[in-house]
Protein backbone atom coordinates (compact mmCIF):
# COMPACT_ATOMS: atom_id res chain seq x y z
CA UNK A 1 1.31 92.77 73.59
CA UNK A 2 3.21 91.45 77.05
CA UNK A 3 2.51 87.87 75.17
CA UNK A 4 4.21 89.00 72.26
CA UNK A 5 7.35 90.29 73.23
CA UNK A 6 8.01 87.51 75.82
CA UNK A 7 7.71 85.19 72.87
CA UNK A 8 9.50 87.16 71.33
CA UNK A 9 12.32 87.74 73.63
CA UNK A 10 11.80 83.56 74.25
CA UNK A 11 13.00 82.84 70.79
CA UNK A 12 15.97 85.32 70.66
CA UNK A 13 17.18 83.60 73.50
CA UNK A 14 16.24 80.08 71.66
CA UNK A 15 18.29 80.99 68.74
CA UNK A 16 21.18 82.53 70.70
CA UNK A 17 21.82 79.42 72.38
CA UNK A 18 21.29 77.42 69.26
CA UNK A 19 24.01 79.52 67.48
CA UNK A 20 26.66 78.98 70.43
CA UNK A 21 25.70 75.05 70.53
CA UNK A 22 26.89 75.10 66.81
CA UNK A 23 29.94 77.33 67.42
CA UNK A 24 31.06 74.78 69.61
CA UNK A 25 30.33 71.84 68.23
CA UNK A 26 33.50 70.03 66.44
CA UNK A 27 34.50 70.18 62.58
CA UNK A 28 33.70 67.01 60.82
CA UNK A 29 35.74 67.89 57.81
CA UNK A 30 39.19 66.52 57.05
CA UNK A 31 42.41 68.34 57.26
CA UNK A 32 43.78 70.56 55.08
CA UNK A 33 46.44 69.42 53.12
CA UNK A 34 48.43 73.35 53.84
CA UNK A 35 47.55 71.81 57.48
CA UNK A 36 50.95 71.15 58.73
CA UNK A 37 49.93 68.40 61.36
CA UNK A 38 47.28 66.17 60.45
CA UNK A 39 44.62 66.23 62.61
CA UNK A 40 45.23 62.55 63.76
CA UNK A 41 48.59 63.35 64.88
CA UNK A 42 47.30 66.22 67.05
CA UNK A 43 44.59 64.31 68.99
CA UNK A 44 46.69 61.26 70.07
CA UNK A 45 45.67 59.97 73.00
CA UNK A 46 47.37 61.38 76.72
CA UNK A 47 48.03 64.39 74.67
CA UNK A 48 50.67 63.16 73.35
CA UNK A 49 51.59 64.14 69.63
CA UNK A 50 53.20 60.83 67.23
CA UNK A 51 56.58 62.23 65.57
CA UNK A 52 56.45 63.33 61.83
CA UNK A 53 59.36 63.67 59.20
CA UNK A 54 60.47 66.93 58.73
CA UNK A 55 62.97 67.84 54.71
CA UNK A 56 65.14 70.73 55.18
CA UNK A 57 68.55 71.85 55.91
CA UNK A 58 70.06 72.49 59.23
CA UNK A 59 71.20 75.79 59.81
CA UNK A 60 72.83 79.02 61.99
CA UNK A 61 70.13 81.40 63.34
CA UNK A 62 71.59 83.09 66.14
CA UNK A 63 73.67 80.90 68.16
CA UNK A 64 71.21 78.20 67.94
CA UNK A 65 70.69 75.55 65.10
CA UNK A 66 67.27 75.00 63.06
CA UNK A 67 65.75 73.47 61.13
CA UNK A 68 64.32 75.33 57.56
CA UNK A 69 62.15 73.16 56.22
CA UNK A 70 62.12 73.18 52.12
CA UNK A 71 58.42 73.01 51.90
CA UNK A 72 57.06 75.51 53.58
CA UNK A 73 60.18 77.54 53.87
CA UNK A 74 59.66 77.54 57.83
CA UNK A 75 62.10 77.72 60.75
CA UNK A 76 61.97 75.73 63.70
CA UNK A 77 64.13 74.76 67.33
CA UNK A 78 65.53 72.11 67.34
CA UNK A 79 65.60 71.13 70.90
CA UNK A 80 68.93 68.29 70.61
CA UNK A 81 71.29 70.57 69.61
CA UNK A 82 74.18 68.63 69.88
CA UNK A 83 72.70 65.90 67.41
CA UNK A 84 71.96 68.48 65.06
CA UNK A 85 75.63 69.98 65.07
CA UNK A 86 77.12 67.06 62.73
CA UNK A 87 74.55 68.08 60.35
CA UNK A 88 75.31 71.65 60.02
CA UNK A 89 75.16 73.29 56.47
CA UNK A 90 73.32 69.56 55.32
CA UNK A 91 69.84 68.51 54.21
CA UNK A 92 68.58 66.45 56.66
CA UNK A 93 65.38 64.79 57.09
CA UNK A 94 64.02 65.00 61.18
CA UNK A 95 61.56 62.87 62.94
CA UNK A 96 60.30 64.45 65.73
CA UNK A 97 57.34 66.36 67.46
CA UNK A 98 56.40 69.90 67.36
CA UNK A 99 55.64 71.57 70.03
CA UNK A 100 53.95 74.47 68.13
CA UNK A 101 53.22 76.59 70.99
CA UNK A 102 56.95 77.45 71.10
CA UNK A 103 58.10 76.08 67.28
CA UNK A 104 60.41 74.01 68.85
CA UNK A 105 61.14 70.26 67.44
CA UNK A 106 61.47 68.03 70.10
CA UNK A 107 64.07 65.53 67.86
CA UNK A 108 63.93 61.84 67.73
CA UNK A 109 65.99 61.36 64.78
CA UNK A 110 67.81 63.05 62.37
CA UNK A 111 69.20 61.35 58.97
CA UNK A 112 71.03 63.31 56.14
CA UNK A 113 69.26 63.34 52.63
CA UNK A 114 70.63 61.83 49.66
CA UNK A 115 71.93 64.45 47.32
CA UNK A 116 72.09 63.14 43.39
């Protein structure tokens, strides 16, 4: 009986540590496309993130500026607030990184959108 249940409590213990080795183990599978940073763009190397284009129109929340993407209908800082100020009230399309920790866009770039 003593045999048994320290088998017993041997392979418990087995498959515990099996499941948590699996739990940790990374995701093969490929981003999302709702995934709004590719997965690529995330893992650069020195943690450092390569800037994206962001569509949207530049706008008044608070006393701050943002950016509301068309999209995804999301809000975000814009960190350059002084280049984003000539672009008030505009569709604009901004390269930059996010730093989505605080939703802030650090800019690089912003360019207004052809409107036809």
């Amino acid at each position: 009986m003593k045999r048994f249940l320290t088998i017993f409590a041997m392979l418990a213990v087995l498959g515990l540590g099996m499941n948590l080795m699996a739990q940790q183990t990374p995701s093969t599978q490929s981003p999302s496309s709702q995934d709004p940073m590719p997965q690529a763009q995330a893992d650069a190397p020195n943690g450092q993130q390569s800037a994206r284009s962001f569509e949207g129109r530049i706008a008044k929340s608070g006393d701050k500026l943002v950016l509301r993407e068309s999209s995804t209908k999301a809000s975000y800082q814009l960190d350059d607030q002084s280049k984003a100020k000539q672009f008030q009230g505009k569709d604009v399309m901004v390269t930059a990184t996010l730093d989505s920790s605080t939703n802030t866009l650090h800019v690089v770039d912003i360019s207004a959108m052809d409107t036809k």
